[in-house]
N, C-alpha and C. Protein backbone atom coordinates (compact mmCIF):
# COMPACT_ATOMS: atom_id res chain seq x y z
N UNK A 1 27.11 -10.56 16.77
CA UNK A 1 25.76 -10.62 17.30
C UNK A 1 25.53 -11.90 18.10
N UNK A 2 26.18 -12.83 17.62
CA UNK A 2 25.91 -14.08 18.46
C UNK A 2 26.34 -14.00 19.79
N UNK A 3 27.40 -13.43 20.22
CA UNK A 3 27.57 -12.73 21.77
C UNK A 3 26.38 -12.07 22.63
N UNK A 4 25.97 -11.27 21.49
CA UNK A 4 24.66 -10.67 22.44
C UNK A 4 23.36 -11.34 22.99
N UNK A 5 22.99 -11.71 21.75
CA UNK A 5 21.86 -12.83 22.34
C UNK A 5 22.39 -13.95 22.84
N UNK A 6 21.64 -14.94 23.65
CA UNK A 6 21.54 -16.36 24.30
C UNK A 6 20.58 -16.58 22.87
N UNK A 7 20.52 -18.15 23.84
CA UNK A 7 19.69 -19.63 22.21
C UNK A 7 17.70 -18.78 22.14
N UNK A 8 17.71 -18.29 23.70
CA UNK A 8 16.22 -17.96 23.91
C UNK A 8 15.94 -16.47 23.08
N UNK A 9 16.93 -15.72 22.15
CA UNK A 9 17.00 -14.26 21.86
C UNK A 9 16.83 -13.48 22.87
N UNK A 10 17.22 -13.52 24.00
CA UNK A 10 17.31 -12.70 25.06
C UNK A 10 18.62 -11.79 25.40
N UNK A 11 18.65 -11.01 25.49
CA UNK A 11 19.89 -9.63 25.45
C UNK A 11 20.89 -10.39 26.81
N UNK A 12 22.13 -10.18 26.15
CA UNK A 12 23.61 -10.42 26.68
C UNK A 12 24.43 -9.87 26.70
N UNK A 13 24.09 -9.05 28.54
CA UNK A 13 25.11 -8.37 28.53
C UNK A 13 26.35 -8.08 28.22
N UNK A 14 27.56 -6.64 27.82
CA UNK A 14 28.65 -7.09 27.80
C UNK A 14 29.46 -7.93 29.03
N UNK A 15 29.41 -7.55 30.35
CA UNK A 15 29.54 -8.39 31.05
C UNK A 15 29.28 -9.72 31.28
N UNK A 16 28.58 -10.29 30.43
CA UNK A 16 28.00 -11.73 30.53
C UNK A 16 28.29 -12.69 29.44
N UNK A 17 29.13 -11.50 28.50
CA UNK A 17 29.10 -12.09 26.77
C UNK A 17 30.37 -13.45 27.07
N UNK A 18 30.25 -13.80 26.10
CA UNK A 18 31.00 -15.22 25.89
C UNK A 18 32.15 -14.46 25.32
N UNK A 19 33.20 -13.95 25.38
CA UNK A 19 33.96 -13.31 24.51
C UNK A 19 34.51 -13.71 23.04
N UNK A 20 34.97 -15.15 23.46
CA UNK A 20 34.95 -16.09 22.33
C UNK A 20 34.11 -16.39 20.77
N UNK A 21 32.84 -15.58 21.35
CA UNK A 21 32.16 -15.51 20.52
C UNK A 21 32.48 -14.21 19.54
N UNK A 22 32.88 -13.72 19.86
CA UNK A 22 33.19 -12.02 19.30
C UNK A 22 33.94 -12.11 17.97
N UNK A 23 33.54 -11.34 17.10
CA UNK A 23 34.46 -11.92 15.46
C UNK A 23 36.14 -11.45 15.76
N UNK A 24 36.97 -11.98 16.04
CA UNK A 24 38.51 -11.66 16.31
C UNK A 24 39.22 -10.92 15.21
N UNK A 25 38.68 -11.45 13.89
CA UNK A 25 39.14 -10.74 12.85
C UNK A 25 38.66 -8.97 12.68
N UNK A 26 37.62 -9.28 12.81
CA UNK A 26 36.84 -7.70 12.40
C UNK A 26 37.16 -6.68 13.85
N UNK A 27 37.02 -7.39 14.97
CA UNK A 27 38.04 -6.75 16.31
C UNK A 27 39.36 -5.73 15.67
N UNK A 28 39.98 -7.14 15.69
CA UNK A 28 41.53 -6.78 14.85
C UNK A 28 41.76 -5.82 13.86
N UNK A 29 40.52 -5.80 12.38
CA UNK A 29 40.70 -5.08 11.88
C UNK A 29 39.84 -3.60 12.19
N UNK A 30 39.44 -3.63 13.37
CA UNK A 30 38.86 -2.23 13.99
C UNK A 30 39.50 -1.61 14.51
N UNK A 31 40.28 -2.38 15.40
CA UNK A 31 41.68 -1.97 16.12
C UNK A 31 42.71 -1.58 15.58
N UNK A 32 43.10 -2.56 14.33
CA UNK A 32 43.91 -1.59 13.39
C UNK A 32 43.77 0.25 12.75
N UNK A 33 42.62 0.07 12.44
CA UNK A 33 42.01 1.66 12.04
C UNK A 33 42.23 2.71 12.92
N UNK A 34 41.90 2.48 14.32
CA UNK A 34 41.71 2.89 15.35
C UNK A 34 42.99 3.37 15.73
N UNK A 35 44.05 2.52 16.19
CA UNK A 35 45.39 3.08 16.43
C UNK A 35 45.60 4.19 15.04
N UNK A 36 45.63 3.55 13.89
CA UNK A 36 45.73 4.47 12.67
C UNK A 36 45.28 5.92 13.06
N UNK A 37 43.81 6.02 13.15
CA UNK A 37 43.19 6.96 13.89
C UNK A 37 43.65 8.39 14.57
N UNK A 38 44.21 7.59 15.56
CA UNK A 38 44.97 8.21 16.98
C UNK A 38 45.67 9.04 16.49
N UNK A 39 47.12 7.91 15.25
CA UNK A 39 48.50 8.37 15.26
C UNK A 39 48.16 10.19 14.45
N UNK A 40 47.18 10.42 13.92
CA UNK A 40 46.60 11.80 13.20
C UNK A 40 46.27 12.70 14.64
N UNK A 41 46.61 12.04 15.75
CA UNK A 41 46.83 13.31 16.82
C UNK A 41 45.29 14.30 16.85
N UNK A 42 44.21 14.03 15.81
CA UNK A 42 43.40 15.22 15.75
C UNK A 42 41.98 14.30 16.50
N UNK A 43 41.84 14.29 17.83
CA UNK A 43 40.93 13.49 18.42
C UNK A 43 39.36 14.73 18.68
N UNK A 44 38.57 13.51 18.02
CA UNK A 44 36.94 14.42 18.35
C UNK A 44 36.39 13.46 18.76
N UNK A 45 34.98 13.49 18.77
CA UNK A 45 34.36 12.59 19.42
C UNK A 45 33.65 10.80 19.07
N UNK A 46 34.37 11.17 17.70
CA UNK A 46 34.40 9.64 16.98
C UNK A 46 35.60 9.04 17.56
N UNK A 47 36.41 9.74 17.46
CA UNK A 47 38.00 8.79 18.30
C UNK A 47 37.79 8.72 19.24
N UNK A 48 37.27 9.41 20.29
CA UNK A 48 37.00 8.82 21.58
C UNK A 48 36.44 7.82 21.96
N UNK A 49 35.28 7.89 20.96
CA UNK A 49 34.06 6.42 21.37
C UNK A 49 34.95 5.54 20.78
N UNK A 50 35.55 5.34 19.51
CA UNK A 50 36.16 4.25 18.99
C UNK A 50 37.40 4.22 20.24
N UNK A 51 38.16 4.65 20.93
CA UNK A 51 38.82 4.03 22.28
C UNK A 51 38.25 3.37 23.18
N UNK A 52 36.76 3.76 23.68
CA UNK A 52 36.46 3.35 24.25
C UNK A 52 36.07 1.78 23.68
N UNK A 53 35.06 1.88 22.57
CA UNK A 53 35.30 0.40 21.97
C UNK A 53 36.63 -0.38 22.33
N UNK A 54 37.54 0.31 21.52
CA UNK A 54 38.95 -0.27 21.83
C UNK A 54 39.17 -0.85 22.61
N UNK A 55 38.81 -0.23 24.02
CA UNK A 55 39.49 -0.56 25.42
C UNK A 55 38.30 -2.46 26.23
N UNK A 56 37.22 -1.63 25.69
CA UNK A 56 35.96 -2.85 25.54
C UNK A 56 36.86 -4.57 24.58
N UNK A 57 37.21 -3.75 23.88
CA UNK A 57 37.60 -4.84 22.99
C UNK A 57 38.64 -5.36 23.45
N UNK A 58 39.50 -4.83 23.96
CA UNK A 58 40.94 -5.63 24.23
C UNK A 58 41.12 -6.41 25.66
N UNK A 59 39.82 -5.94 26.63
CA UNK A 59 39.81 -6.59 27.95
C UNK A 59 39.14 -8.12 27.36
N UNK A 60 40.08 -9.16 27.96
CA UNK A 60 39.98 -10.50 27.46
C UNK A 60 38.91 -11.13 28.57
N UNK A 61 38.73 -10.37 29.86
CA UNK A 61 37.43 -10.73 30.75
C UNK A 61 36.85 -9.65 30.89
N UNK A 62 35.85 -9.33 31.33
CA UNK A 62 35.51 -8.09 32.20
C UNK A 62 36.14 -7.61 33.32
N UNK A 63 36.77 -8.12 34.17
CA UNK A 63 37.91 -7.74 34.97
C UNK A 63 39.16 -7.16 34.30
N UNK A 64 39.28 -7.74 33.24
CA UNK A 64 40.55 -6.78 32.69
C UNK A 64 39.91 -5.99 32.28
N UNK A 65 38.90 -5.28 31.72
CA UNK A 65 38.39 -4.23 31.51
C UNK A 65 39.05 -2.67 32.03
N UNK A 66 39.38 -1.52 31.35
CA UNK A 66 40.05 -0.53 32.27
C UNK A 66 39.31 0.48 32.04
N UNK A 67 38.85 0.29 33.35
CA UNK A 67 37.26 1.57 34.12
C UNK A 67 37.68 2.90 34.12
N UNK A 68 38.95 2.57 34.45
CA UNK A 68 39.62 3.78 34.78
C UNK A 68 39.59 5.08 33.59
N UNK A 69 40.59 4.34 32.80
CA UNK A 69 40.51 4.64 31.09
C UNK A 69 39.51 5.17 30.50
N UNK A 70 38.34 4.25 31.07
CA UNK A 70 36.71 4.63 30.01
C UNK A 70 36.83 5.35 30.68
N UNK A 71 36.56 5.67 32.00
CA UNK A 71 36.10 7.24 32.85
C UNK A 71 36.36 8.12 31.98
N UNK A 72 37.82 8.35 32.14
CA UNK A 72 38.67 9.46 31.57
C UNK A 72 37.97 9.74 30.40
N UNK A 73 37.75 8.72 29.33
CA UNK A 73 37.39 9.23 27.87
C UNK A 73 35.81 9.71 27.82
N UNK A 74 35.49 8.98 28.74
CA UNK A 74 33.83 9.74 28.72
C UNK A 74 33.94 10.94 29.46
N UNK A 75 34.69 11.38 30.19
CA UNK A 75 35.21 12.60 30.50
C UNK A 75 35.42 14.04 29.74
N UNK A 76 36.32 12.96 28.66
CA UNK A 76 36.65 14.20 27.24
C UNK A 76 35.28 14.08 26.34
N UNK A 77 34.53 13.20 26.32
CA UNK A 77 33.71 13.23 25.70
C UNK A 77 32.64 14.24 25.90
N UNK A 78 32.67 13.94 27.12
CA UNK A 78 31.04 15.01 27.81
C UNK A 78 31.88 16.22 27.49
N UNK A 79 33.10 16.86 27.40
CA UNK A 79 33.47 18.17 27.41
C UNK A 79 33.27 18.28 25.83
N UNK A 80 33.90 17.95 24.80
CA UNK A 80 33.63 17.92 23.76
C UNK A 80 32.32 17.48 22.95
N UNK A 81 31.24 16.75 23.34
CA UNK A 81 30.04 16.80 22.89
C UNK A 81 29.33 16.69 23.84
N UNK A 82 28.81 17.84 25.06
CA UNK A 82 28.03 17.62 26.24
C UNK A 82 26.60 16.75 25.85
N UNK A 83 26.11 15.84 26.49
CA UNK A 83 25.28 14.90 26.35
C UNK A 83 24.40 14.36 27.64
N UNK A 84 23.51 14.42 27.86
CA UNK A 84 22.95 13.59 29.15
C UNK A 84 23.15 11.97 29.27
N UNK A 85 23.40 11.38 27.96
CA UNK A 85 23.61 10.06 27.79
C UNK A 85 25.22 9.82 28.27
N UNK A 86 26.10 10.64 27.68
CA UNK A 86 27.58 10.23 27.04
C UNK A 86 27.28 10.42 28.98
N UNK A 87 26.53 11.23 29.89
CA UNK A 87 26.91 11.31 31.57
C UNK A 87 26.29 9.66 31.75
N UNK A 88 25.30 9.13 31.31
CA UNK A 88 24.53 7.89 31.60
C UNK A 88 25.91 6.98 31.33
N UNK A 89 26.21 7.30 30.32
CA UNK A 89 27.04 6.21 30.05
C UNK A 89 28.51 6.04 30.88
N UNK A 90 28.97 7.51 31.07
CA UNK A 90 30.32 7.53 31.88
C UNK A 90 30.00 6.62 33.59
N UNK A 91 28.82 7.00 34.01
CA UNK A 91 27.96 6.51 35.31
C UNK A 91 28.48 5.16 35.49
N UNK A 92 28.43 3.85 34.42
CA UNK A 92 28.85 2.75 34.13
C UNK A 92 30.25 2.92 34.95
N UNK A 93 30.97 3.21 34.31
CA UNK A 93 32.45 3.35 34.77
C UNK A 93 32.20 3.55 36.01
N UNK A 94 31.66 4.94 36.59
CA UNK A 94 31.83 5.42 37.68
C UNK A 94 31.55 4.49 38.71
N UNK A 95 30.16 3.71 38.16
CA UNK A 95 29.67 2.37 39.27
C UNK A 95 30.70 1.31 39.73
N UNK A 96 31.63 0.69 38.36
CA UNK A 96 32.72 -0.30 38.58
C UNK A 96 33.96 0.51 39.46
N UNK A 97 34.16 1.46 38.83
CA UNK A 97 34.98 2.02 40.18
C UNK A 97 35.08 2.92 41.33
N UNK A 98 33.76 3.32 41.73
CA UNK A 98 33.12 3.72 42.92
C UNK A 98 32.45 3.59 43.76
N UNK A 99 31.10 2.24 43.09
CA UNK A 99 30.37 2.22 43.43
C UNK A 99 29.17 2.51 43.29
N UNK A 100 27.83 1.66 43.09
CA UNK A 100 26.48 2.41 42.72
C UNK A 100 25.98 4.01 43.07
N UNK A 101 26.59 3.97 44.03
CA UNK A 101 25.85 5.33 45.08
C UNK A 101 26.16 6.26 44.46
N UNK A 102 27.79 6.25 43.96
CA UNK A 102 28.36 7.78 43.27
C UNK A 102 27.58 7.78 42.18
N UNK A 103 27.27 6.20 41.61
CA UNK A 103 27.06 6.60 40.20
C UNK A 103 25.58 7.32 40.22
N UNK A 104 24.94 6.87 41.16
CA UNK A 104 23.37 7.19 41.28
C UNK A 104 23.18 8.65 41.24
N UNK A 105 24.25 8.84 42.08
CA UNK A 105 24.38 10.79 42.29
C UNK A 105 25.02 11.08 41.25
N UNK A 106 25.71 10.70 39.88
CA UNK A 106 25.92 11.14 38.76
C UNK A 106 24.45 11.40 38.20
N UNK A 107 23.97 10.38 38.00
CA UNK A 107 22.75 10.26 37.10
C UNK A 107 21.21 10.95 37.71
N UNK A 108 21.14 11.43 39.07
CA UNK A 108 19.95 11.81 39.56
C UNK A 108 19.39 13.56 38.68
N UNK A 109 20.83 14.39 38.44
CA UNK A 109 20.42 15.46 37.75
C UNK A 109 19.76 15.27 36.06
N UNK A 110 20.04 14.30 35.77
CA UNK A 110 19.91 13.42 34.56
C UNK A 110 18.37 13.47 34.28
N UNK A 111 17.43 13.28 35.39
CA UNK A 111 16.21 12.65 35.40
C UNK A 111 15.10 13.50 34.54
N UNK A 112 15.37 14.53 34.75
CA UNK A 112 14.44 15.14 33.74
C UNK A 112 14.65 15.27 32.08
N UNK A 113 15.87 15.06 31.68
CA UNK A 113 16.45 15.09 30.64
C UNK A 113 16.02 13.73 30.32
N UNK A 114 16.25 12.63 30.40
CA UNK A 114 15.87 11.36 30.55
C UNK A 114 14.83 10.63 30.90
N UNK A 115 14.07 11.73 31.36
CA UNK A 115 13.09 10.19 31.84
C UNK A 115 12.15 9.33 30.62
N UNK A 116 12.23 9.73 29.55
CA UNK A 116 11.59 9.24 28.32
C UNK A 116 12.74 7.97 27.86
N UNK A 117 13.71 7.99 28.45
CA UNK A 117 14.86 7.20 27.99
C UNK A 117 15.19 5.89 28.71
N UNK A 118 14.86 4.67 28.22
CA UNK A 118 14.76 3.52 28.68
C UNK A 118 15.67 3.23 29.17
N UNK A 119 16.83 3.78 28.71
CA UNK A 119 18.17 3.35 29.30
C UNK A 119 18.98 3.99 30.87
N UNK A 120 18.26 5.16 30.85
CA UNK A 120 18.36 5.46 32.09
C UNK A 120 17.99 4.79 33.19
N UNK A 121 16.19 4.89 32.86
CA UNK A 121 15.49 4.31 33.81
C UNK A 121 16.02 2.45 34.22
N UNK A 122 16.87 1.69 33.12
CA UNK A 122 17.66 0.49 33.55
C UNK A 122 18.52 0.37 34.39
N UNK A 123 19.70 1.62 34.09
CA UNK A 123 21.24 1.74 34.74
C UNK A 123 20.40 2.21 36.29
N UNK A 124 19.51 3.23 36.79
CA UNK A 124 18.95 3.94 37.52
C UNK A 124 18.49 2.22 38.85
N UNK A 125 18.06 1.44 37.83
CA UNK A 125 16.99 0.33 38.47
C UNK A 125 18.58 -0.80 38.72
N UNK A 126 19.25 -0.48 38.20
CA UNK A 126 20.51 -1.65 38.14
C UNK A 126 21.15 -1.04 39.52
N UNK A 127 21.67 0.41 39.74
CA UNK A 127 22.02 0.54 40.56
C UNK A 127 21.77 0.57 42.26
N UNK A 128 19.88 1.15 42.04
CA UNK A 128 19.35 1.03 43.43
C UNK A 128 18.99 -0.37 43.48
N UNK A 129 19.27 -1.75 42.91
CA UNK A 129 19.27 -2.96 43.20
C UNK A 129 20.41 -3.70 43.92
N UNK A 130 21.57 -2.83 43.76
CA UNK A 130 22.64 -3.10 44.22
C UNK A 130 22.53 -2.56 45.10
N UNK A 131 22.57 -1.40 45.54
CA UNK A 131 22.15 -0.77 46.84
C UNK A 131 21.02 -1.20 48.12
N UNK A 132 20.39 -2.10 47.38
CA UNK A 132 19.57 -2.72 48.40
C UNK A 132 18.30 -1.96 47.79
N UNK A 133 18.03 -1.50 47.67
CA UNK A 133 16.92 -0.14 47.62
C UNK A 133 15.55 -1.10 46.51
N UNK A 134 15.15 -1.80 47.08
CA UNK A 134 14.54 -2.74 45.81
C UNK A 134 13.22 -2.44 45.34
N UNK A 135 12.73 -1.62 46.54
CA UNK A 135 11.16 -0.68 45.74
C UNK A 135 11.92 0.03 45.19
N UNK A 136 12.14 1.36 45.36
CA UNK A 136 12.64 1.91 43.92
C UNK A 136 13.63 1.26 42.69
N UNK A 137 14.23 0.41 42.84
CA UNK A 137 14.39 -0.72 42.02
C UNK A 137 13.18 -1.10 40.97
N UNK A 138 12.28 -1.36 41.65
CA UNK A 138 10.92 -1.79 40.79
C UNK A 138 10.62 -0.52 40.19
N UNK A 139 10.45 0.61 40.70
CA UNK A 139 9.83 1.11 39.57
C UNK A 139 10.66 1.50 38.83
N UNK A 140 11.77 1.73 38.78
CA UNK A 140 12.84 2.46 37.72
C UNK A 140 12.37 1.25 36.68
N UNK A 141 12.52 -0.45 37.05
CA UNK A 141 12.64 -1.16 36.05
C UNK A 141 11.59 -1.52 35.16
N UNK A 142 9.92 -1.33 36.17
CA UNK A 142 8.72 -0.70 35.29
C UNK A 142 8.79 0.44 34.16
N UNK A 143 9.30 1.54 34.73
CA UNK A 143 9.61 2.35 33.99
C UNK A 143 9.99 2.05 32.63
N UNK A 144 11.32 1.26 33.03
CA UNK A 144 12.22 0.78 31.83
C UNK A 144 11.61 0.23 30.73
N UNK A 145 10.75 -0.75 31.31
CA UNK A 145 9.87 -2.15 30.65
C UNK A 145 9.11 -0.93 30.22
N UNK A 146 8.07 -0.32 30.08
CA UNK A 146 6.88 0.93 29.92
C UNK A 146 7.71 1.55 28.39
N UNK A 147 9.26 1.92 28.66
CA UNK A 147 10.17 2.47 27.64
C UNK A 147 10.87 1.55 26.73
N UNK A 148 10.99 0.61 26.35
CA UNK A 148 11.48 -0.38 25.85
C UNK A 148 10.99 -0.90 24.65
N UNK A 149 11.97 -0.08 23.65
CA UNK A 149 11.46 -0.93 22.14
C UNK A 149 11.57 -1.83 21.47
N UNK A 150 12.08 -3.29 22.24
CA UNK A 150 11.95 -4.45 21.73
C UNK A 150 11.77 -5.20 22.71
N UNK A 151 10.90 -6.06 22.37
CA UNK A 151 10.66 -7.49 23.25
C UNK A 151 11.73 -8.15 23.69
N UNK A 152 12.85 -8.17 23.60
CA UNK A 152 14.49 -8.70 24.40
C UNK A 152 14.92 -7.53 25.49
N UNK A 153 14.61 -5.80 25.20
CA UNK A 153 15.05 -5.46 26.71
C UNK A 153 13.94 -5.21 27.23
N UNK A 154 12.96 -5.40 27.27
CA UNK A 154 11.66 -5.54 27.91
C UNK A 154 11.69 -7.11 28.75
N UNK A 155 12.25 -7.93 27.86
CA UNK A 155 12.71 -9.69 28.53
C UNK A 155 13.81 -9.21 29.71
N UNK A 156 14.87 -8.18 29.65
CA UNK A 156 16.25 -8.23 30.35
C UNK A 156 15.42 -8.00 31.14
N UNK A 157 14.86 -6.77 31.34
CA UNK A 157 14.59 -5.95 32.94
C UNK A 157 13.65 -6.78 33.84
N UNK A 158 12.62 -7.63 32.90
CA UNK A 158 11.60 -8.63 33.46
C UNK A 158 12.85 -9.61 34.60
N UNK A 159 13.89 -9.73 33.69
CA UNK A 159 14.61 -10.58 34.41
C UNK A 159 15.26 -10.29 36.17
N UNK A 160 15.57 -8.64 35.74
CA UNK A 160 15.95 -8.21 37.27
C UNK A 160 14.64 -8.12 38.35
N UNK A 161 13.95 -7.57 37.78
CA UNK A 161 12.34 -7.91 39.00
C UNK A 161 12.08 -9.01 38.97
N UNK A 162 12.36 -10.18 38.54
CA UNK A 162 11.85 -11.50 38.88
C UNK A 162 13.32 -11.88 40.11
N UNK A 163 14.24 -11.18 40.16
CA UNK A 163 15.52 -11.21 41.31
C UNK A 163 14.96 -10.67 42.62
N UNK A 164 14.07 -9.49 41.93
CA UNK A 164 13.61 -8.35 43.15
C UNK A 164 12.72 -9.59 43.61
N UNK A 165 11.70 -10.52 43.09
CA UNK A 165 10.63 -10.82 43.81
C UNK A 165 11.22 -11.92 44.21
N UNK A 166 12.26 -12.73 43.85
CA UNK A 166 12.82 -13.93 44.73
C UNK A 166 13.63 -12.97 45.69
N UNK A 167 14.59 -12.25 45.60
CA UNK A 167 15.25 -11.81 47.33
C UNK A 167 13.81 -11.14 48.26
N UNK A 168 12.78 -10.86 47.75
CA UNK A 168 11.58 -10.54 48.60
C UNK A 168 11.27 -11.81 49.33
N UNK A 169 10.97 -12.99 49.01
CA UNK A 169 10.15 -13.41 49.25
C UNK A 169 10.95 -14.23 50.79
N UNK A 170 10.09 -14.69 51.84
CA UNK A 170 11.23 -15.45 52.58
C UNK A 170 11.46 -16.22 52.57
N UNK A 171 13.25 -17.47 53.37
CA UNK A 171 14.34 -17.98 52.79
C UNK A 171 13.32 -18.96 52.34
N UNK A 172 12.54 -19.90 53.49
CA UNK A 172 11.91 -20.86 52.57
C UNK A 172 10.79 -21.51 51.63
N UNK A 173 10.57 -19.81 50.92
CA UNK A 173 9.14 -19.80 50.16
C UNK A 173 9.84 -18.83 49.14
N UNK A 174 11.20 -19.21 48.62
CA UNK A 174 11.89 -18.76 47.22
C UNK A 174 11.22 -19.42 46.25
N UNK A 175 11.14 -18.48 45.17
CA UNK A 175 11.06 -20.09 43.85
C UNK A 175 12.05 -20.00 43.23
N UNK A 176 12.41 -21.32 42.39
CA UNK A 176 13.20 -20.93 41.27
C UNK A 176 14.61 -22.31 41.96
């Protein structure tokens, strides 16, 4: 847990986490189970997510991270437990190795299934921010903030619209 939050209790991303911080032992002994797991050949949808952990766990940056890999398993996943999320979540992948746009067009059939779901409306506001697209940016991340059951991801998303209103503003009337 100390990975996730910063000193202010504010949410930390996996991308942003300190890795160092991460318990190495309880890793290790997750990872142990996990291969254990596998070698029983009989994979459902608990072994999948625990790979994907796995694969989370063993990238020593986020660049070693293998996108590729997660794709694939959120792949078998959505076939074996179809989900509108397990698609939210594969989207991730799809963004690191495609690009926001594909992922956006993953997730747009999503919207009615989701729109009560805070987490959509984030990944949704994360991606048309990257895209440039920064009004709809805002409201996906209103949205988000509107859906948000704790005061830390209600703090995250505050954080990306306070990005939206500094790249708004012009070069020499930024704050911050």
């Amino acid at each position: 847990a100390a990975a996730r939050f910063d000193a202010d209790a504010a949410l930390v991303l996996l991308d942003d986490q300190d890795r160092g911080l991460w318990n190495g032992q309880m890793i290790a002994e997750g990872l142990a189970l996990i291969d254990k797991a596998m070698r029983h050949r009989r994979t459902g949808p608990y072994q999948i997510q625990a790979a994907i952990a796995a694969l989370h766990s063993r990238a020593v940056t986020p660049a070693d991270t293998d996108w590729a890999q997660i794709e694939l398993l959120y792949g078998s996943l959505e076939i074996l437990q179809p989900s509108p999320v397990v698609t939210l979540n594969r989207s991730v992948a799809v963004s690191k190795l495609r690009g926001p746009e594909a992922a956006l067009a993953m997730i747009a059939p999503l919207a009615p299934r989701l729109q009560n779901y805070f987490h959509f409306h984030g990944a949704q506001g994360a991606y048309l921010m990257q895209l440039g697209r920064h009004d709809e940016a805002r409201i996906a991340f209103n949205r988000a903030i509107a859906l948000a059951s704790t005061s830390a991801e209600a703090a995250h998303i505050r954080l990306h619209l306070d990005r939206l209103a500094d790249q708004s503003q012009p070069p020499g009337r930024r704050m911050g």
